[in-house]
Protein backbone atom coordinates (compact mmCIF):
# COMPACT_ATOMS: atom_id res chain seq x y z
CA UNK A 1 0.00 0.00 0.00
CA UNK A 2 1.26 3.32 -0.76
CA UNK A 3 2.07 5.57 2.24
CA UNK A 4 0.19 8.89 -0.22
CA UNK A 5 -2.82 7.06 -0.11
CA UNK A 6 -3.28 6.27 3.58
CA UNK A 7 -4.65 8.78 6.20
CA UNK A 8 -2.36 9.08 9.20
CA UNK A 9 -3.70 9.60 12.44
CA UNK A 10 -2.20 11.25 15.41
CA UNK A 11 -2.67 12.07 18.78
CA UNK A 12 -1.60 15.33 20.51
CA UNK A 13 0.51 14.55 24.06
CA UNK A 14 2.62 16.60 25.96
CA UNK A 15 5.75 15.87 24.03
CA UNK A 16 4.09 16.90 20.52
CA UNK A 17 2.46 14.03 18.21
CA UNK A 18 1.99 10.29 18.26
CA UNK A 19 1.40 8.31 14.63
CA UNK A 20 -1.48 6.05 16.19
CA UNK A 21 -2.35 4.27 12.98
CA UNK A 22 -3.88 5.26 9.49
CA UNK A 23 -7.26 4.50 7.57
CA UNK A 24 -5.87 2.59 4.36
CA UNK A 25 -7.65 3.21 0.45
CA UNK A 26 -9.44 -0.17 1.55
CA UNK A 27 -11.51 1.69 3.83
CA UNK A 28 -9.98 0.02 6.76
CA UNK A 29 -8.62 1.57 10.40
CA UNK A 30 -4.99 0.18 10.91
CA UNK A 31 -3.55 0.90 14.69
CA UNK A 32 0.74 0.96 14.04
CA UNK A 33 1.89 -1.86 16.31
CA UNK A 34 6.09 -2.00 15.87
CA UNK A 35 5.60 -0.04 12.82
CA UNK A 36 3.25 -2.21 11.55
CA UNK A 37 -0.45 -1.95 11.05
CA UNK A 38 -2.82 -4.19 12.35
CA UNK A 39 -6.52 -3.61 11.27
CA UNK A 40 -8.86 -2.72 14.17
CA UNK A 41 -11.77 -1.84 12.26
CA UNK A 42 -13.04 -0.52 9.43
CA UNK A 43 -15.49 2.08 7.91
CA UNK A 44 -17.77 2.59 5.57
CA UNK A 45 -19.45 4.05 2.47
CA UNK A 46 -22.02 5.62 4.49
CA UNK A 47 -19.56 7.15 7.10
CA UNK A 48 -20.29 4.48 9.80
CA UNK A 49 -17.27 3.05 12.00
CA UNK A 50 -17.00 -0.28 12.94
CA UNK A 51 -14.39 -2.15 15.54
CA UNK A 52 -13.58 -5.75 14.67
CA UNK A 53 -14.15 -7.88 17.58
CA UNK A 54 -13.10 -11.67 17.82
CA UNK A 55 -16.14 -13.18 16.12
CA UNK A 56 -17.77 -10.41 14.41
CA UNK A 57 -17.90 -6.18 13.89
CA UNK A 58 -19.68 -3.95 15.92
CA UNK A 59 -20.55 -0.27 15.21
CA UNK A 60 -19.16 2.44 16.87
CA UNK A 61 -20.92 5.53 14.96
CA UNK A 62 -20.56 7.46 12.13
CA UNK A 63 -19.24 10.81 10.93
CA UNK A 64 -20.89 12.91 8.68
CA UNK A 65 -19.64 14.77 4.92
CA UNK A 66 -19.36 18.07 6.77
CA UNK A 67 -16.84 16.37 9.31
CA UNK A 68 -18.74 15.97 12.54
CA UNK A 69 -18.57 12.50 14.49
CA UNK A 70 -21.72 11.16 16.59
CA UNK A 71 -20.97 8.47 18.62
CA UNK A 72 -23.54 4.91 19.38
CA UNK A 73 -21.80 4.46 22.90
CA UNK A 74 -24.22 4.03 25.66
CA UNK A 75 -23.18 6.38 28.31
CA UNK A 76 -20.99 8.80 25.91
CA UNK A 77 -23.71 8.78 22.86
CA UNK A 78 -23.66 11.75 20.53
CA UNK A 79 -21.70 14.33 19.13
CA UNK A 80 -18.13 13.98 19.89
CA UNK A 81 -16.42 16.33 18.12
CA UNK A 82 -15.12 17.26 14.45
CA UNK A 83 -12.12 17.73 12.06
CA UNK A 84 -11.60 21.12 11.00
CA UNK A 85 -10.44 21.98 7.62
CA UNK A 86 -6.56 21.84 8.03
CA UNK A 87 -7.00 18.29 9.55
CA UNK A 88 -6.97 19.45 13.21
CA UNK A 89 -9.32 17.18 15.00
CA UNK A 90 -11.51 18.51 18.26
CA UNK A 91 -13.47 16.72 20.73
CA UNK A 92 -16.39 17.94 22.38
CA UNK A 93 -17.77 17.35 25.54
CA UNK A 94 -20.31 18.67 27.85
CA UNK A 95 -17.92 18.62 30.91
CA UNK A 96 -14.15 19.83 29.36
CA UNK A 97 -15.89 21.99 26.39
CA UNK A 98 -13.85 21.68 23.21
CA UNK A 99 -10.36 20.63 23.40
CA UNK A 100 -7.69 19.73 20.29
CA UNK A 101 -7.01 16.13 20.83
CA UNK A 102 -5.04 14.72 17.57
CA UNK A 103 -4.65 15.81 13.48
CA UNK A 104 -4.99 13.50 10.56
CA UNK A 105 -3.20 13.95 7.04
CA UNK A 106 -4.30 12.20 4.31
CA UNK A 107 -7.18 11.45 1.38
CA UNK A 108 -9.71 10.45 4.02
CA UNK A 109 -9.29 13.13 6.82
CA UNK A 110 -13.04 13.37 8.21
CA UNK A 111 -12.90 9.15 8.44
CA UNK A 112 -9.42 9.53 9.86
CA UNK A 113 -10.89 11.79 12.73
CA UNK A 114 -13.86 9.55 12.88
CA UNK A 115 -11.37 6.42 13.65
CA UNK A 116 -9.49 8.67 16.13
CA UNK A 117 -12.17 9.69 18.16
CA UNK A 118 -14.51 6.05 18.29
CA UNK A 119 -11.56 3.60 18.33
CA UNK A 120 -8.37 4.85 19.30
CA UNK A 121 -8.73 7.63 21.83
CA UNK A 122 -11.73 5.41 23.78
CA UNK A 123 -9.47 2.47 23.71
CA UNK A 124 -6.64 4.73 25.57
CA UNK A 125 -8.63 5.53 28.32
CA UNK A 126 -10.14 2.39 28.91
CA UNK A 127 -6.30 0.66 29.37
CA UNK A 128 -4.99 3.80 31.62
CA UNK A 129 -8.50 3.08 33.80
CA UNK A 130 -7.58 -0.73 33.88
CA UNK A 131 -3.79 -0.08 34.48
CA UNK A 132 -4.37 2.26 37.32
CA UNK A 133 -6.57 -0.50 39.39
């Protein structure tokens, strides 16, 4: 696959940006593992997001042509957030307000944003609550 047509995802930290993974031409969410990327999910023609689990997919939301992401989670349901023109992505919450939380570069930036906040940024906070038990 050709690194021009892949959408890179990152996430802003204290130290700058982290490459998290990429959405790939194929339509599907890679997370970089050892510099390698393992799919995690994938999305679709009609801007839903889906995680692959062991047996099956599940849906996590879907993001919208004018770059907003809603989310199907059952205690965080609804508008997350939305990539801005210049591939900044924002998160939006009712507690924090809006806050920059990553950037995506690439063909597919509104599904890149989409990926960043339903798979990858959820996913991060769910191992720092389980490592700090």
């Amino acid at each position: 696959m050709d690194e021009a047509e892949r959408t890179h995802i990152y996430k802003l930290t204290d130290d700058g940006e982290l490459l998290l993974g990429y959405v790939g031409p194929d339509q599907v969410i890679y997370k970089l593992r050892w510099n390698e990327g393992r799919p995690v999910g994938r999305v679709d023609d009609q801007g839903r997001v889906f995680r692959f689990t062991q047996h099956d997919e599940r849906e996590l939301g879907y993001f919208t042509a004018r770059g907003t992401i809603h989310s199907h989670g059952l205690f965080e349901g609804g508008d997350l957030g939305w990539v801005e023109p210049d591939g900044v992505v924002i998160q939006a919450g009712l507690i924090f307000g809006e806050e920059e939380v990553g950037r995506v570069d690439g063909p597919r930036p509104i599904a890149a944003a989409a990926a960043l906040l339903l798979l990858f940024l959820p996913d991060e906070a769910e191992q720092n609550r389980q490592m700090r038990r």
